[in-house]
Protein backbone atom coordinates (compact mmCIF):
# COMPACT_ATOMS: atom_id res chain seq x y z
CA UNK A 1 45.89 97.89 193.60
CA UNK A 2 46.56 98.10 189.75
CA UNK A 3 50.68 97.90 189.27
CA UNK A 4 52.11 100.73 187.53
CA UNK A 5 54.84 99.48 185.02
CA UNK A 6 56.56 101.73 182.60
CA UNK A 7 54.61 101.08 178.93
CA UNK A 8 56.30 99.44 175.99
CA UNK A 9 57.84 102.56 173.50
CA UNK A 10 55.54 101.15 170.65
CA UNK A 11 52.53 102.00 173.17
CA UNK A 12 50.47 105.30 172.09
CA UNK A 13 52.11 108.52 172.87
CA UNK A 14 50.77 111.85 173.49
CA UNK A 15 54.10 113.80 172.82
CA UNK A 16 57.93 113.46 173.42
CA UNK A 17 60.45 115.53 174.71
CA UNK A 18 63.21 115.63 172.43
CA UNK A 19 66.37 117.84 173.96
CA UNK A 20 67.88 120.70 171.31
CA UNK A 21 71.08 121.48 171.16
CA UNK A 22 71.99 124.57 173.06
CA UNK A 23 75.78 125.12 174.27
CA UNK A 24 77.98 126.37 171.55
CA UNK A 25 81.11 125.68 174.34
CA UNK A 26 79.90 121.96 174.07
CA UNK A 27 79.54 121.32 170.84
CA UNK A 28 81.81 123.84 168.96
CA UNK A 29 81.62 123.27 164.93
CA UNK A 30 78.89 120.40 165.67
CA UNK A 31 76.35 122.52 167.10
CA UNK A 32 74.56 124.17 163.86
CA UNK A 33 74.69 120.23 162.10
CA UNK A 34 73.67 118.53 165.44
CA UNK A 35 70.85 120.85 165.52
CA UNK A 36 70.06 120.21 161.49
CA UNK A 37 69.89 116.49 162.56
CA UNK A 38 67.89 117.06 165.54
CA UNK A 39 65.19 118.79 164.08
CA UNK A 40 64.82 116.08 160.52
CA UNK A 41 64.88 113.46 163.82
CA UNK A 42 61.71 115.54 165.55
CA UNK A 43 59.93 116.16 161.88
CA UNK A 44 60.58 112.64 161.06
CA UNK A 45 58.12 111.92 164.47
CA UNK A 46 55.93 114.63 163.97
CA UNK A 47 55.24 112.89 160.73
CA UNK A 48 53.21 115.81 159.49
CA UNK A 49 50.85 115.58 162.25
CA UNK A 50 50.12 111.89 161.33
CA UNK A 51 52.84 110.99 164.70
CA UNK A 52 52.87 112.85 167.85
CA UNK A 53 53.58 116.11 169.55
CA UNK A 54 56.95 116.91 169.70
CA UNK A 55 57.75 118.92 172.80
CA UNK A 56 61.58 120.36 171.39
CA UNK A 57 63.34 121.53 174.92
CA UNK A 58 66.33 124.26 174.39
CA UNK A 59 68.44 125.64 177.26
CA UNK A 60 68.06 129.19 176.65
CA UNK A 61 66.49 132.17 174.33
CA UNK A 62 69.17 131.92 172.06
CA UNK A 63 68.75 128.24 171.54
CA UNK A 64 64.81 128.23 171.30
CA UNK A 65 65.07 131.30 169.03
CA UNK A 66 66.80 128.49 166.56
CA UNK A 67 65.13 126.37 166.88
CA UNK A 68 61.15 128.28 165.92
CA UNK A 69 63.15 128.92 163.13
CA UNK A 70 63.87 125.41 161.86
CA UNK A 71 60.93 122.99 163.62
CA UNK A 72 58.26 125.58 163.34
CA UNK A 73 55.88 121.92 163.64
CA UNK A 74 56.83 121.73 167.04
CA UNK A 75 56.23 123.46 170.09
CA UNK A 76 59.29 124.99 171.74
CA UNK A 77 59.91 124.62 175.57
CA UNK A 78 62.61 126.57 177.30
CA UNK A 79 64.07 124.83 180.34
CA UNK A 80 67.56 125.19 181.75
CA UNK A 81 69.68 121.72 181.54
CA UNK A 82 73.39 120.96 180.91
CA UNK A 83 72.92 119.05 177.71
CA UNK A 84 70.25 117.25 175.09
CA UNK A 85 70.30 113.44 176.91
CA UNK A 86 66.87 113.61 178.23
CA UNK A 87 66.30 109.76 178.17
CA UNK A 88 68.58 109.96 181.02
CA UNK A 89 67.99 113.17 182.55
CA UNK A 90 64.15 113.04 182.52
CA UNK A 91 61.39 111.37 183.97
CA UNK A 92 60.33 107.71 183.14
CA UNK A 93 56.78 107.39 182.81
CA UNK A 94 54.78 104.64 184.62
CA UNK A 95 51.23 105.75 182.87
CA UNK A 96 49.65 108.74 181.46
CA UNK A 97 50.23 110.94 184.34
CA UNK A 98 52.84 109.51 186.87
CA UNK A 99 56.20 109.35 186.41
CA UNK A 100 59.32 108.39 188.82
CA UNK A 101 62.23 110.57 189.02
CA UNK A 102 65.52 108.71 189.81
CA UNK A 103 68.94 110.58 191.00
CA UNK A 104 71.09 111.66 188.08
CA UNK A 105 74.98 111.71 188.86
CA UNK A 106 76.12 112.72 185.35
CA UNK A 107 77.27 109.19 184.23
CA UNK A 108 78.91 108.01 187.01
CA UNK A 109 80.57 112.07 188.08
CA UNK A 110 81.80 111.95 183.99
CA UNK A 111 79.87 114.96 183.18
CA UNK A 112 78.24 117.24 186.15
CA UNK A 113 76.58 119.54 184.10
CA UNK A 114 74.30 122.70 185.42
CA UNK A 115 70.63 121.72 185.51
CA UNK A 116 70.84 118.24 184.32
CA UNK A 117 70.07 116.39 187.45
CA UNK A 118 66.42 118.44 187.46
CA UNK A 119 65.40 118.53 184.03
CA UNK A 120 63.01 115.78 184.11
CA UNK A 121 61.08 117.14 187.32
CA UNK A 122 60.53 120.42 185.73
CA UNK A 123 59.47 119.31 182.35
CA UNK A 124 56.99 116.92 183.94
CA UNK A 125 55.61 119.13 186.41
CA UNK A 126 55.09 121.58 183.75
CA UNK A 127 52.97 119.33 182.03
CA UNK A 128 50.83 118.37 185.28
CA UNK A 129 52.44 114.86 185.35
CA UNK A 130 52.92 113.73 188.91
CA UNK A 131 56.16 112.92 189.68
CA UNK A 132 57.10 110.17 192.54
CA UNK A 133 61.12 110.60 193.54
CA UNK A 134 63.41 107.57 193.95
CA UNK A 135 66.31 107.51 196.24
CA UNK A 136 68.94 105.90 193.76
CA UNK A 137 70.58 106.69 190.84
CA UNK A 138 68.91 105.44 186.99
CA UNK A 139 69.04 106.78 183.87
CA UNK A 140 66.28 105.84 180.89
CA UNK A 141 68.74 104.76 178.92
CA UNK A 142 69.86 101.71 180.65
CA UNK A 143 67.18 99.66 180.68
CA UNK A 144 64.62 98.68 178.01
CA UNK A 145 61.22 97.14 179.62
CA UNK A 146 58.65 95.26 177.09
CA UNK A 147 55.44 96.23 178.72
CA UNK A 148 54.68 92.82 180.24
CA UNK A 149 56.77 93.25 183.43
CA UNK A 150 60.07 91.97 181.06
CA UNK A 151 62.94 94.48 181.36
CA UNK A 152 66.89 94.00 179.86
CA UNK A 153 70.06 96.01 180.94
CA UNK A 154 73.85 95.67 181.63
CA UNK A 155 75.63 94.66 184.80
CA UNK A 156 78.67 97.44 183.60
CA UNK A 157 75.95 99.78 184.09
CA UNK A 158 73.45 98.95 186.65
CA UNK A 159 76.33 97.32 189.22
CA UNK A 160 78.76 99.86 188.65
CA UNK A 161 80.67 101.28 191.24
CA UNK A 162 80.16 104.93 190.52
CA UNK A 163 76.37 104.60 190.74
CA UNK A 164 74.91 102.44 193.52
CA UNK A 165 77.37 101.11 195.32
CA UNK A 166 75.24 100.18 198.33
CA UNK A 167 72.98 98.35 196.31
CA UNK A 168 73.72 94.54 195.12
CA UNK A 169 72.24 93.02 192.35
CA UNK A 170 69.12 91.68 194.27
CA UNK A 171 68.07 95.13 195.87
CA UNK A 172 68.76 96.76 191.83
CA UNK A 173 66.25 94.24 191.07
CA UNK A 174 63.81 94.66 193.59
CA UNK A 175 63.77 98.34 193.19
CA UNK A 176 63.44 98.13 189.35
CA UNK A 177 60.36 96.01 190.34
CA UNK A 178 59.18 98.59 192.78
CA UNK A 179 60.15 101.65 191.51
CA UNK A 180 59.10 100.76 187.46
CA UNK A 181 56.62 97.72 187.59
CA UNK A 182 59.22 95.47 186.62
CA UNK A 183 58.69 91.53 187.07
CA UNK A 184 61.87 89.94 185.71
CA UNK A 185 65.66 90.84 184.26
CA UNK A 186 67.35 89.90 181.93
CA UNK A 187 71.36 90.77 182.52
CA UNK A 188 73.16 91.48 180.23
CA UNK A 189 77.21 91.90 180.60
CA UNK A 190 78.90 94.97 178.98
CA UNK A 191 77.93 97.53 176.27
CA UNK A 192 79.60 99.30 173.37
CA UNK A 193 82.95 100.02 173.47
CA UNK A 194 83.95 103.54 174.40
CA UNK A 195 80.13 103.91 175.52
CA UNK A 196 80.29 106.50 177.88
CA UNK A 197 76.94 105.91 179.54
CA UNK A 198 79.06 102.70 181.12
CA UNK A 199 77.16 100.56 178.98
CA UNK A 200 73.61 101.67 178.47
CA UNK A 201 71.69 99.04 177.14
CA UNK A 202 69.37 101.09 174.55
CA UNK A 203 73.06 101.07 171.99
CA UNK A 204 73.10 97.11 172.36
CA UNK A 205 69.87 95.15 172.46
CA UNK A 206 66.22 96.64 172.50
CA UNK A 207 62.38 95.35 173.03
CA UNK A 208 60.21 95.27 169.62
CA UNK A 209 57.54 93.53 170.79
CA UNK A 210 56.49 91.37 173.87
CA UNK A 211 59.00 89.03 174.82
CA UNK A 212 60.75 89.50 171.83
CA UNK A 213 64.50 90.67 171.67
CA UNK A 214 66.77 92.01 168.87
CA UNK A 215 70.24 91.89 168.95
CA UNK A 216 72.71 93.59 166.31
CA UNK A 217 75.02 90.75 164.11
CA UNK A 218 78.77 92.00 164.16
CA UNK A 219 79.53 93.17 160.88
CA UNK A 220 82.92 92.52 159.47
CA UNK A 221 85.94 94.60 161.43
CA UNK A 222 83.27 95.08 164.28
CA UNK A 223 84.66 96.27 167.73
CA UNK A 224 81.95 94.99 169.27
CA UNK A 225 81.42 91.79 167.66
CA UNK A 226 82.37 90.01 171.04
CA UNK A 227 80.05 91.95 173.04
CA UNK A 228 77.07 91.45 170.44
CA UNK A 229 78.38 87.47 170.56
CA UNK A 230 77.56 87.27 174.40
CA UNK A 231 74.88 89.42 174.75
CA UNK A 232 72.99 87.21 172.23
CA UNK A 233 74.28 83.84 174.40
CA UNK A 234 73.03 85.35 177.66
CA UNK A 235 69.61 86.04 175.46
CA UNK A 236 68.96 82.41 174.43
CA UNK A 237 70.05 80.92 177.97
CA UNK A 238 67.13 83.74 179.49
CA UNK A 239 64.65 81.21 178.70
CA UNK A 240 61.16 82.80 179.54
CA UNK A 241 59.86 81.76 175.63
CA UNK A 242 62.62 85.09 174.78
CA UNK A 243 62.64 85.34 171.09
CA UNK A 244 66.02 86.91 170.09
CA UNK A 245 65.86 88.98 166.59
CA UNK A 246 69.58 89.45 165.02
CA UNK A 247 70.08 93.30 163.62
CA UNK A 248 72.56 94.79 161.50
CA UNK A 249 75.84 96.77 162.98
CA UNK A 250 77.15 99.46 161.22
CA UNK A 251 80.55 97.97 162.47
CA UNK A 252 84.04 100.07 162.79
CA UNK A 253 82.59 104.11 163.15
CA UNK A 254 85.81 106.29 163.78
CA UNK A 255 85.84 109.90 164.63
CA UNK A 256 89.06 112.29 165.55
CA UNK A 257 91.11 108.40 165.08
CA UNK A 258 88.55 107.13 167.84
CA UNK A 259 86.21 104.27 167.72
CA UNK A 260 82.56 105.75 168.67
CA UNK A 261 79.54 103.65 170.49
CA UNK A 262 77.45 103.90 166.91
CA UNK A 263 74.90 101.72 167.03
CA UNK A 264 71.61 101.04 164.66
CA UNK A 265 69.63 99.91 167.73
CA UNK A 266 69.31 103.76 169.07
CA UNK A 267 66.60 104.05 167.19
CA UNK A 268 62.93 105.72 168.29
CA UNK A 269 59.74 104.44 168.33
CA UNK A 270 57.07 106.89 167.77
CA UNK A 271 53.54 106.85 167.09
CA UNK A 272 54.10 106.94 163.21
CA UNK A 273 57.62 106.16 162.60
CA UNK A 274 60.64 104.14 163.95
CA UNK A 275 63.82 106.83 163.51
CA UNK A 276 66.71 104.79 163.16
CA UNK A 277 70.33 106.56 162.75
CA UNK A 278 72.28 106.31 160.30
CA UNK A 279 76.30 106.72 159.90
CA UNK A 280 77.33 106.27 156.28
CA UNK A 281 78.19 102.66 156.87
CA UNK A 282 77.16 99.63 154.42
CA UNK A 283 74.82 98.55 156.65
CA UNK A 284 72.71 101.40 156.66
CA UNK A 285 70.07 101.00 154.31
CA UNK A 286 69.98 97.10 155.42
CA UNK A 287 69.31 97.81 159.15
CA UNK A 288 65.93 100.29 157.70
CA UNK A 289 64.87 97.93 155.77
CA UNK A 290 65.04 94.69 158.75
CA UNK A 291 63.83 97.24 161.28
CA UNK A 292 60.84 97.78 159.28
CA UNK A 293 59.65 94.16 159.26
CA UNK A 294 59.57 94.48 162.61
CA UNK A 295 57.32 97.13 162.55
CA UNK A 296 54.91 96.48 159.68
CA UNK A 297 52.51 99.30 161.09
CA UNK A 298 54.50 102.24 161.27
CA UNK A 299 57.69 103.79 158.47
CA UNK A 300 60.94 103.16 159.49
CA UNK A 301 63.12 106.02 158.48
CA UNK A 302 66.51 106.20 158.19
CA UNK A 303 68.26 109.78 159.39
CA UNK A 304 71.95 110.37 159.58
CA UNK A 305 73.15 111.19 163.15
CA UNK A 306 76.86 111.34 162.46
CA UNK A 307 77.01 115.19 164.62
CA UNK A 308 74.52 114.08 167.34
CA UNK A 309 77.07 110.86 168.32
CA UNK A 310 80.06 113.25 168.76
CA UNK A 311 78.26 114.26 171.98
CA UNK A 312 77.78 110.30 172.66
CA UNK A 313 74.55 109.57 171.89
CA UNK A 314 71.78 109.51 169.08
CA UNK A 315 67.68 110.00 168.61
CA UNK A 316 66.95 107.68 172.07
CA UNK A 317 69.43 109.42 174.04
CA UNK A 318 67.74 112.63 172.91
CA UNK A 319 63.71 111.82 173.57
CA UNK A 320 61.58 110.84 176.37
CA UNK A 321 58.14 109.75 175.37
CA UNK A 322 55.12 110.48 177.34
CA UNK A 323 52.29 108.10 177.02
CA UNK A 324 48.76 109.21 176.21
């Protein structure tokens, strides 16, 4: 029997879901800008047709109304969910037309939002994908798998308390292998700080190629730089031939006299382009430009994403590819 293993994001899609914003009560003054970003985000992968299908979900009338209006490229689905974060609220894809649908808990019981922990199941089944369910609690964003049976992710996440507490660290890995196609992992400790998400592992270190690593470099006044430090040491001690890339950080981001999880590697991989956000930091225009040598076949684009991180994520929180 073939084993069914969740592809690599730089595999061939066939569309994404990308989630719109739809709550005014969520994202007050944000909401119009957020959905400005969104929608440069989903153009930026539609790439004038040259990328792939963008599939933009909104909540409600009201919301998909909007957003005709301002992606009229893309094709507007309406499907209750609490909020936008369908890389952890959707399906993860394990081929062209099978997906696994894990529990969703809302982060741990941080957020228990209306719809959210169904989203994925109705958005696949609507598309005829056949959906498998999973008796324990994932979300997308924290893990990152390199299409060769390779997958990374955080202990603060994936052996957290308020997730799986039955579950030790060799049943987590034995289901990831099970469940997702997944051969070996490579632990990481903790994520950003003030990450939400308890550490997802798509803000700190993601797969660009087979084997093959990248890790942001702490920038100067970084409150993260110790968590990028040991990430990277855990990397190199992995063995398994890993070959560990080094990325910018935009550093110190601060909004309402908070330090936010911003982070360069939330960037999206699509058939044309590689969306990375941006934050009005230094390091902007230097993280583009390494990001594209890592990706010599397809433009990597810089968009900002300053309104889409007040509601704690950016563009890979906000898509789920499906693979074609």
């Amino acid at each position: 029997m073939t084993r069914l293993i969740q592809p690599p994001e730089w595999a061939h899609h066939k569309a994404v879901w990308i989630g719109f914003p739809s709550h005014p009560e969520l994202w007050g003054d944000d909401l119009e800008p957020a959905r400005d970003e969104v929608v440069a985000f989903a153009a930026a992968v539609h790439a004038g047709g040259k990328g792939e299908r963008v599939l933009l979900v909104a909540a409600d009338e009201e919301a998909a109304e909007a957003a005709r209006k301002l992606a009229r490229f893309a094709e507007i689905v309406v499907q209750p969910f609490g909020d936008i974060w369908l890389r952890d609220t959707g399906v993860i894809m394990v081929g062209r037309h099978k997906a696994r649908n894990f529990q969703f808990n809302g982060w741990g019981g941080k957020y228990d939002l209306p719809g959210d922990d169904d989203i994925g199941e109705r958005l696949a089944i609507e598309r005829g994908i056949d959906v498998t369910d999973c008796d324990w609690i994932l979300e997308g964003g924290a893990i990152d798998g390199d299409g060769t049976g390779l997958v990374v992710t955080t202990e603060q996440c994936l052996l957290n308390r308020n997730r799986n507490s039955w579950l030790s660290r060799e049943e987590i890995e034995r289901r990831l292998h099970d469940d997702l196609g997944f051969t070996d992992v490579l632990w990481l400790g903790d994520g950003l700080l003030n990450d939400h998400t308890d550490g997802h592992v798509d803000n700190l270190a993601r797969f660009v190629g087979p084997a093959r690593l990248a890790i942001p470099e702490a920038s100067d006044n970084d409150p993260n730089w110790m968590v990028y430090q040991r990430a990277a040491e855990r990397a190199r001690a992995f063995g398994h031939d890993l070959d560990l890339v080094r990325l910018p950080s935009p550093g110190r981001i601060i909004h309402d006299d908070d330090i936010v999880p911003a982070s360069y590697m939330n960037f999206y991989i699509g058939n044309a382009a590689v969306v990375v956000p941006q934050y009005g930091a230094p390091n902007d225009e230097a993280a583009v430009a390494a990001i594209a040598e890592l990706f010599p076949g397809r433009q990597a684009i810089g968009q900002r994403a300053d309104h889409i991180l007040t509601g704690g994520g950016s563009f890979h929180c906000i898509s789920q590819q499906i693979p074609g």
